[in-house]
Every structure is written in structure tokens, then in C-alpha cells.
PDB file of N, CA and C in Angstrom:
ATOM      1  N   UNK A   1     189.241 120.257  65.181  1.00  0.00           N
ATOM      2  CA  UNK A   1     190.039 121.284  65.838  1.00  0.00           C
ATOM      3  C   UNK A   1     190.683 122.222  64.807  1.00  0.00           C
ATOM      4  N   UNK A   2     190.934 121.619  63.694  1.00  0.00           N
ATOM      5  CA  UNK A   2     191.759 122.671  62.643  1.00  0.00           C
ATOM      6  C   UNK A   2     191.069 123.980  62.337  1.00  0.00           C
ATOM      7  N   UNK A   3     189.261 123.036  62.244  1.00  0.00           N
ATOM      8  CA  UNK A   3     188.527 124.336  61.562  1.00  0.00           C
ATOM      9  C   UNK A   3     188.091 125.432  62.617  1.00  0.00           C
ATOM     10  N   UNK A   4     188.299 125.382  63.869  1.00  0.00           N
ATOM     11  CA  UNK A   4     187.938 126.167  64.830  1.00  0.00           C
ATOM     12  C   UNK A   4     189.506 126.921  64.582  1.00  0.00           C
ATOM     13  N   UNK A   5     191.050 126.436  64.705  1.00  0.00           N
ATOM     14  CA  UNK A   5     192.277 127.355  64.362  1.00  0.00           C
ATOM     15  C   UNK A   5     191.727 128.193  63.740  1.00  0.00           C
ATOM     16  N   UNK A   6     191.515 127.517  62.088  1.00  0.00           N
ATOM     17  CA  UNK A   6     191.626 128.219  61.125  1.00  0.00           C
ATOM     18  C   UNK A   6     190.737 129.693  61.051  1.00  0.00           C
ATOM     19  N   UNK A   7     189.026 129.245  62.274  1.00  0.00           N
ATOM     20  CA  UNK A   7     188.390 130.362  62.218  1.00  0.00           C
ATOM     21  C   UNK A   7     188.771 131.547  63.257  1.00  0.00           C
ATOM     22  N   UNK A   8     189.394 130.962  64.040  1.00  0.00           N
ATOM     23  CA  UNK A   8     189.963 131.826  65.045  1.00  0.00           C
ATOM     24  C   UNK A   8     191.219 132.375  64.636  1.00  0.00           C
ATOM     25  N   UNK A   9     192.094 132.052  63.755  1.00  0.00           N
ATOM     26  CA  UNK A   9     193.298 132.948  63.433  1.00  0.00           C
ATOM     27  C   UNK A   9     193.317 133.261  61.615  1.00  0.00           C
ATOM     28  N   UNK A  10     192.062 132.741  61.026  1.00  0.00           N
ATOM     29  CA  UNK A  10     191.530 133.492  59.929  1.00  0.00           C
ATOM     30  C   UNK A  10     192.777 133.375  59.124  1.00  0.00           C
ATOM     31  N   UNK A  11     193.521 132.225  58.906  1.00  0.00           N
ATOM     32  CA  UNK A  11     194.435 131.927  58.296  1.00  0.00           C
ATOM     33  C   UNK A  11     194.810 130.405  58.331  1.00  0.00           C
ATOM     34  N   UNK A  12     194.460 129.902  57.117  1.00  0.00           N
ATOM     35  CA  UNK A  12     195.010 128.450  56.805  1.00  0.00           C
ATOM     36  C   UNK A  12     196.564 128.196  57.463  1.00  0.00           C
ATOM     37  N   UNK A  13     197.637 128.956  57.684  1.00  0.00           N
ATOM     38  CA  UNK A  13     199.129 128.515  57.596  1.00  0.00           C
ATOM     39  C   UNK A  13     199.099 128.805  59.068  1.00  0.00           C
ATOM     40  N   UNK A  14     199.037 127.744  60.200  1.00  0.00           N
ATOM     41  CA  UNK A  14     199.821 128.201  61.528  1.00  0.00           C
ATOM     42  C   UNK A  14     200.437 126.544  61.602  1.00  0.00           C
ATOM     43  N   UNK A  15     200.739 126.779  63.019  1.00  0.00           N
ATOM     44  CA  UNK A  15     201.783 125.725  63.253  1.00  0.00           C
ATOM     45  C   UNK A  15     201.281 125.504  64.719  1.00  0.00           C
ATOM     46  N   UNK A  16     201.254 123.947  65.282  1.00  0.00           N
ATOM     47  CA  UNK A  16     201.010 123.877  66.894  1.00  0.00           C
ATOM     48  C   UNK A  16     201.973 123.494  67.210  1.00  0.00           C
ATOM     49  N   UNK A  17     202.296 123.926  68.530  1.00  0.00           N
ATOM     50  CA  UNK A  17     203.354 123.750  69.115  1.00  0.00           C
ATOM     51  C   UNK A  17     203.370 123.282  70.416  1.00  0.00           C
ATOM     52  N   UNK A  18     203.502 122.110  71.078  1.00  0.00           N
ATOM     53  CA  UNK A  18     204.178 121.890  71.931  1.00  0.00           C
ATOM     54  C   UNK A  18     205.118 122.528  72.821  1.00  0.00           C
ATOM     55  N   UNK A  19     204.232 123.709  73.814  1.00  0.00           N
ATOM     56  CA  UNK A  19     205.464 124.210  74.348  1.00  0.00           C
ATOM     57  C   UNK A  19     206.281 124.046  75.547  1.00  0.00           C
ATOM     58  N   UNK A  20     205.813 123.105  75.906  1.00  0.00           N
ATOM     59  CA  UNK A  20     206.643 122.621  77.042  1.00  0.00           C
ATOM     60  C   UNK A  20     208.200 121.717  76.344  1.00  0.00           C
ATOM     61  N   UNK A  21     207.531 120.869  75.483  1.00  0.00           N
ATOM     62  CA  UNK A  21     208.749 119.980  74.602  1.00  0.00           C
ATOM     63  C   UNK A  21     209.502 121.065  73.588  1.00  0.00           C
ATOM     64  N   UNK A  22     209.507 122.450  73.595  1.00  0.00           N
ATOM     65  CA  UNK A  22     210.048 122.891  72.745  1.00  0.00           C
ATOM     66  C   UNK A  22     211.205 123.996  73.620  1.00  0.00           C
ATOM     67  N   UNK A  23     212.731 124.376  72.455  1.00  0.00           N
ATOM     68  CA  UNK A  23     213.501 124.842  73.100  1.00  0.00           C
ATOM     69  C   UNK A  23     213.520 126.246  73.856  1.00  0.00           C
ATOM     70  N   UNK A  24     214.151 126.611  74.750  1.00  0.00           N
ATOM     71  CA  UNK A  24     213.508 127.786  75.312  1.00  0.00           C
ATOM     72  C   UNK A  24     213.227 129.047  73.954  1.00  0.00           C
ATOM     73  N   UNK A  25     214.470 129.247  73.474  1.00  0.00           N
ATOM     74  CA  UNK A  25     213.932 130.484  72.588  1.00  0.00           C
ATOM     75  C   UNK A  25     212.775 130.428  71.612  1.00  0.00           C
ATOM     76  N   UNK A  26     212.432 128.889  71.428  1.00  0.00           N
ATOM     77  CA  UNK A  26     211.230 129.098  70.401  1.00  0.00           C
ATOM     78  C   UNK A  26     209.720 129.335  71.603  1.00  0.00           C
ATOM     79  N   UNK A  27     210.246 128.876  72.962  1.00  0.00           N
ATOM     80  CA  UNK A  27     208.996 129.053  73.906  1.00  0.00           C
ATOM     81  C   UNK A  27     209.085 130.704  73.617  1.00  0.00           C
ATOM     82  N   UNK A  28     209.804 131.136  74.013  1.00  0.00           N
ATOM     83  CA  UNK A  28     209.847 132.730  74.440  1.00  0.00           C
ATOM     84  C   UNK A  28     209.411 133.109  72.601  1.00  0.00           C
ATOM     85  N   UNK A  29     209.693 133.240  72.290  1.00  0.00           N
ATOM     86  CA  UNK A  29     208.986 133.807  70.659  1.00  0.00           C
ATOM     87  C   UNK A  29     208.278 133.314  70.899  1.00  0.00           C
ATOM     88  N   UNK A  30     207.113 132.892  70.604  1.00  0.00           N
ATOM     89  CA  UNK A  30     205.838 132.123  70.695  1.00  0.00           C
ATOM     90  C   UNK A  30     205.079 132.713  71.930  1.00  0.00           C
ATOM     91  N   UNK A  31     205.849 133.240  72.813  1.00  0.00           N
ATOM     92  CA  UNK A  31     204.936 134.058  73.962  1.00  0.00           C
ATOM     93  C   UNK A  31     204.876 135.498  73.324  1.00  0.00           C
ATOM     94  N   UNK A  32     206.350 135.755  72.666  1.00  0.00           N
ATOM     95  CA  UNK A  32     206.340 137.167  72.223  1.00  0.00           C
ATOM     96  C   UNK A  32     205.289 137.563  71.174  1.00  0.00           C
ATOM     97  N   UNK A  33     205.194 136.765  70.283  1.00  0.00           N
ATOM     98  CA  UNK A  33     204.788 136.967  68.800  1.00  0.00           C
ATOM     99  C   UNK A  33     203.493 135.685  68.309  1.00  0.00           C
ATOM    100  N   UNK A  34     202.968 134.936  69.000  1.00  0.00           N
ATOM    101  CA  UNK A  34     201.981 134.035  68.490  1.00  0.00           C
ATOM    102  C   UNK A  34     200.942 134.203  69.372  1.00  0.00           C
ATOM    103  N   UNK A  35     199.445 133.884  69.104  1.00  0.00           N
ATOM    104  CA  UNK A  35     198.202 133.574  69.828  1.00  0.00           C
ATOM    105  C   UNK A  35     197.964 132.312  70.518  1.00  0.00           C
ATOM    106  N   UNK A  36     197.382 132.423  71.564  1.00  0.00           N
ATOM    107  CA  UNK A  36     197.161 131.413  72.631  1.00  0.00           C
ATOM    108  C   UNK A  36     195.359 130.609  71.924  1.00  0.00           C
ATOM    109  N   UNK A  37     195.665 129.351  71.726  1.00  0.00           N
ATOM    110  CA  UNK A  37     194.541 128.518  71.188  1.00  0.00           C
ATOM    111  C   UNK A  37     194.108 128.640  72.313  1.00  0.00           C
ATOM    112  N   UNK A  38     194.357 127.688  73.406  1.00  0.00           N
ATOM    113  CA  UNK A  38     193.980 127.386  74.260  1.00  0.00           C
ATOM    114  C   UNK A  38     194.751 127.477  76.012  1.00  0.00           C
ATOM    115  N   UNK A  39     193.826 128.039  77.056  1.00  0.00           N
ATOM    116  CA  UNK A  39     194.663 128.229  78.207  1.00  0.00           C
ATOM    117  C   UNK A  39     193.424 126.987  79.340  1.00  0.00           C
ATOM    118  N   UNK A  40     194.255 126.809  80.082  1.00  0.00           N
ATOM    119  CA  UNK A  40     193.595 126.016  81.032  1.00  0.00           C
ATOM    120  C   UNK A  40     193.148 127.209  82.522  1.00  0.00           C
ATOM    121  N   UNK A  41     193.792 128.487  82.682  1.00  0.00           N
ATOM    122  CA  UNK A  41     193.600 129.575  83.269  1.00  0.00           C
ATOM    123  C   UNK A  41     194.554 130.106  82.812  1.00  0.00           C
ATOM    124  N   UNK A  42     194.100 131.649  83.444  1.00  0.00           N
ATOM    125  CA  UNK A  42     194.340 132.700  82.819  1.00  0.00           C
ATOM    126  C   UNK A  42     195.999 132.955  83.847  1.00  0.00           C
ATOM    127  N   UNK A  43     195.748 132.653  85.300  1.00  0.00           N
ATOM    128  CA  UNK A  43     196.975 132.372  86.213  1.00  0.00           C
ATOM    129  C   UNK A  43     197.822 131.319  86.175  1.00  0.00           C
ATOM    130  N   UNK A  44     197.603 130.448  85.158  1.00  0.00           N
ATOM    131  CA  UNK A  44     198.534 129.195  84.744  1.00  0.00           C
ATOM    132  C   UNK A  44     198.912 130.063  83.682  1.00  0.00           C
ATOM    133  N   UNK A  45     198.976 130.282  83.144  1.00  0.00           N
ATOM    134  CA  UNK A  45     199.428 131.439  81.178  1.00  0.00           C
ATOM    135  C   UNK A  45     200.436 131.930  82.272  1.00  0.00           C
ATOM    136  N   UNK A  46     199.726 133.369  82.727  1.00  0.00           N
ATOM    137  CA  UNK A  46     200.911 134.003  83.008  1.00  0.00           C
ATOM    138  C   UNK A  46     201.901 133.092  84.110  1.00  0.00           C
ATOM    139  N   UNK A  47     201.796 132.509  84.998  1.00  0.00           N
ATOM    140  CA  UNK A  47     202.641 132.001  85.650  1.00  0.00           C
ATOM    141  C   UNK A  47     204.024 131.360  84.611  1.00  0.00           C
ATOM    142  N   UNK A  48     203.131 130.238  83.630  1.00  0.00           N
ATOM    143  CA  UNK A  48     204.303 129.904  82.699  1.00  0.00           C
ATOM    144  C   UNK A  48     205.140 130.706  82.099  1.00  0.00           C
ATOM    145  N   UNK A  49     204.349 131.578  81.376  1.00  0.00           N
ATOM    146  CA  UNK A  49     204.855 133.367  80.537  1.00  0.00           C
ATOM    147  C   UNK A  49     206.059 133.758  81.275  1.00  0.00           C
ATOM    148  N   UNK A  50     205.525 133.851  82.709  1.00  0.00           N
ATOM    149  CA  UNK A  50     206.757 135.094  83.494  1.00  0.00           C
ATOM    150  C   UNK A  50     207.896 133.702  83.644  1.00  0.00           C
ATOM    151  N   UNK A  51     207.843 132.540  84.386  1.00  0.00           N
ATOM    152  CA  UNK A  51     208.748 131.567  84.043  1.00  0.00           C
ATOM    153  C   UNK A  51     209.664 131.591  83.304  1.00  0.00           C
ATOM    154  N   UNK A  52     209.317 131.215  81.903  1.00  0.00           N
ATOM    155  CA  UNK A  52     210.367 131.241  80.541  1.00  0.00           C
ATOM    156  C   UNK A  52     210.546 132.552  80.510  1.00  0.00           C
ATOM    157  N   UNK A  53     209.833 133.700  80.504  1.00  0.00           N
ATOM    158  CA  UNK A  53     211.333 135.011  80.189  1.00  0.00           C
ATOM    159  C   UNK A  53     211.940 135.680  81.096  1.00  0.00           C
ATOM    160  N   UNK A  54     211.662 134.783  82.174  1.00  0.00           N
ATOM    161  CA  UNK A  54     212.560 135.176  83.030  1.00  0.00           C
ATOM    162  C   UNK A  54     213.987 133.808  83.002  1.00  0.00           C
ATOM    163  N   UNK A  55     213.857 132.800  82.584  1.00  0.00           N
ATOM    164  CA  UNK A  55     214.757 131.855  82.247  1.00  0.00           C
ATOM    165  C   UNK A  55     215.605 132.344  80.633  1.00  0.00           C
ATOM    166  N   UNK A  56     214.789 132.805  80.073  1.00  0.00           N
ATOM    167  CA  UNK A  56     215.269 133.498  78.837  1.00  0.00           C
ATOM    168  C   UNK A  56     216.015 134.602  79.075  1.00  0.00           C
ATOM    169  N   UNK A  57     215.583 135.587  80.049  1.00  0.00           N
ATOM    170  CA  UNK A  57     216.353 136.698  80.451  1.00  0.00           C
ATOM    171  C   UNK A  57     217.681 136.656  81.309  1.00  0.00           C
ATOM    172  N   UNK A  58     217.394 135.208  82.106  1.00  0.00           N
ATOM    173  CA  UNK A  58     218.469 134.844  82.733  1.00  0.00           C
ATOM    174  C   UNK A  58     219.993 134.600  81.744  1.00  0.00           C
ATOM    175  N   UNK A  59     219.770 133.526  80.702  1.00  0.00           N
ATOM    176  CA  UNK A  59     220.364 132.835  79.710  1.00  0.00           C
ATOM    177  C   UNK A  59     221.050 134.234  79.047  1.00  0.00           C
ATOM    178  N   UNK A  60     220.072 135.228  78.832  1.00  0.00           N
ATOM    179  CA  UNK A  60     220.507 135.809  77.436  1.00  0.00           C
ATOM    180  C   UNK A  60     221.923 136.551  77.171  1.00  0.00           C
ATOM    181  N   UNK A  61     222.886 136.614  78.628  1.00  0.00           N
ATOM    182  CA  UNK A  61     224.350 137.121  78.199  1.00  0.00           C
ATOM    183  C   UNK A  61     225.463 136.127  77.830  1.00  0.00           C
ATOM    184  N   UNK A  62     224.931 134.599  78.559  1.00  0.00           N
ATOM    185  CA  UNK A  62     225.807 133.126  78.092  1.00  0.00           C
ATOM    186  C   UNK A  62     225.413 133.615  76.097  1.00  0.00           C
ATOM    187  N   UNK A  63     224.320 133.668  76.007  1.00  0.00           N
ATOM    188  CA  UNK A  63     224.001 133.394  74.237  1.00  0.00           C
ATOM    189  C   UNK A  63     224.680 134.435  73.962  1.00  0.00           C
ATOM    190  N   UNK A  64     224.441 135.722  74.276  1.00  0.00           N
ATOM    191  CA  UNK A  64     225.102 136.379  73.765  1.00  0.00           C
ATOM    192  C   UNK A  64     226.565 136.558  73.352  1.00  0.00           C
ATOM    193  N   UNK A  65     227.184 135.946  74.821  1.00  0.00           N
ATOM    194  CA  UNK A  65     228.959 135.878  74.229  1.00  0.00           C
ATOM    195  C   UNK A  65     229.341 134.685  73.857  1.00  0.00           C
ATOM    196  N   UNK A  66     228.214 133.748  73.391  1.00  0.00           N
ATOM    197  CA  UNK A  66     228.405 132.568  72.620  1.00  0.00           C
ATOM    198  C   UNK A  66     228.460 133.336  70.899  1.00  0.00           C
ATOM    199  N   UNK A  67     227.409 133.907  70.867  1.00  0.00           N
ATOM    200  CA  UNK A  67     227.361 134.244  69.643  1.00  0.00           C
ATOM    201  C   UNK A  67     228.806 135.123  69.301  1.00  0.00           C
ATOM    202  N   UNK A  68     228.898 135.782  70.086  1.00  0.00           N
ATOM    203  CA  UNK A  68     230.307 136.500  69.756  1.00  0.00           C
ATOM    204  C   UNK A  68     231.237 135.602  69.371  1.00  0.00           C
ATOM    205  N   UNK A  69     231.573 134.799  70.435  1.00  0.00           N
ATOM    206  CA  UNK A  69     232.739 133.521  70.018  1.00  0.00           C
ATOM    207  C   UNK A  69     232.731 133.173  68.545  1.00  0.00           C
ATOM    208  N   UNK A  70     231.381 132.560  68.536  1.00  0.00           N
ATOM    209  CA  UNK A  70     231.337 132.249  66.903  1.00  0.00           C
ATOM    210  C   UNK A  70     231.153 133.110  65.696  1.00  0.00           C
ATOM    211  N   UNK A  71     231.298 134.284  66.221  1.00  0.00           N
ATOM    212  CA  UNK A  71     231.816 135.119  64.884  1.00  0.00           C
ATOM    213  C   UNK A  71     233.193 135.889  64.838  1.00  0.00           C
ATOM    214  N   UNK A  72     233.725 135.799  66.185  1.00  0.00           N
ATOM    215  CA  UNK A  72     235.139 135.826  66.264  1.00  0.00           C
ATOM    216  C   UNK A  72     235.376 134.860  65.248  1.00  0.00           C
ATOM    217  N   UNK A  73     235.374 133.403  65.739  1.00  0.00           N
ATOM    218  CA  UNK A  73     236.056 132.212  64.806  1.00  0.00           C
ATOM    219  C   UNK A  73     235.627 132.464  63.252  1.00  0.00           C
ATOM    220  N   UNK A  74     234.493 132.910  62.984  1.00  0.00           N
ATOM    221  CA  UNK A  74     234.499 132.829  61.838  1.00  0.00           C
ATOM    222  C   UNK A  74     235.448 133.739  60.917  1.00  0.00           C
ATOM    223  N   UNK A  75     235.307 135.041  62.043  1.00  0.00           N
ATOM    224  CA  UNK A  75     236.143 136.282  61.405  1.00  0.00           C
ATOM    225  C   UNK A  75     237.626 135.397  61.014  1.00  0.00           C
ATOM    226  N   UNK A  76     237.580 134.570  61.996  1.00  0.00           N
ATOM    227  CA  UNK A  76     239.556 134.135  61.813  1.00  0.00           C
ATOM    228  C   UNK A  76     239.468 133.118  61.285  1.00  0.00           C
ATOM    229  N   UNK A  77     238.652 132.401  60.919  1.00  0.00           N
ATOM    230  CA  UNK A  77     238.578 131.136  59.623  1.00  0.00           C
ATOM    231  C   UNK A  77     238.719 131.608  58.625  1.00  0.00           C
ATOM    232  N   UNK A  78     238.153 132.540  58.104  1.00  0.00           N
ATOM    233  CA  UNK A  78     237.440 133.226  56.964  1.00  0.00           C
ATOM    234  C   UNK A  78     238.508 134.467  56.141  1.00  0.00           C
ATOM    235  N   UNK A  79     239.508 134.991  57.358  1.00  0.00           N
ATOM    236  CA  UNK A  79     240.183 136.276  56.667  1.00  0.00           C
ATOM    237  C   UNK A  79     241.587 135.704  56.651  1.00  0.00           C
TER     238      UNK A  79
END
């Protein structure tokens, strides 16, 4: 299986991923920015696809004023 990766993404360095066991934002990058080895259909892909960024899109204002929090605190640890 490696040497079929390697000929299909024409590069020794990738990474497999597990994306069901993996956390949402690394699912959603990995839809954004990586190649699909393998699909079982083409309506199972997208079904999963629209799934996670739409769970990602849901999430993304909790992260966002999480992230704020923690650079508030840092601002006031720090100065």
C-alpha cells in the first residue's frame, strides 16, 4: 500500500490518518488541504465532508472566544 501512496502523491513524506478517530479540526484540515487515498463512494465523501464543516462551522465562535480568553489571560499574566 505505501508504494501505490507514494506513486499516487509522488512524494515519500505523507501521513494516514484515521479520520473518524481524529479531532474535529484536524478532520476539517485534512478535507481542506489533503488528498483522498481512498473513498468507498463518491456520496459517502461528500456526505461525511458536508458533516464535519458544518460541525466545524457550528463550533467555530465557542473556539473563537476561547481563544480570546486565553490571550486576554495571557495579556494579564504577562504585563
Amino acid at each position: 500500500i505505501w508504494e501505490a501512496v507514494f506513486d499516487y502523491l509522488g512524494s515519500e513524506r505523507f501521513d494516514l490518518v484515521n479520520l473518524r478517530s481524529a479531532p474535529l479540526w484536524l478532520q476539517f484540515e485534512i478535507i481542506r488541504t489533503g488528498k483522498v487515498i481512498y473513498r468507498k463512494s463518491v456520496d459517502v465523501e461528500n456526505d461525511y465532508e458536508l458533516r464535519v464543516v458544518k460541525m466545524y462551522q457550528d463550533r467555530e465562535p465557542v473556539r473563537r472566544r476561547q481563544h480570546e480568553i486565553f490571550g486576554e489571560r495571557l495579556r494579564t499574566r504577562w504585563s
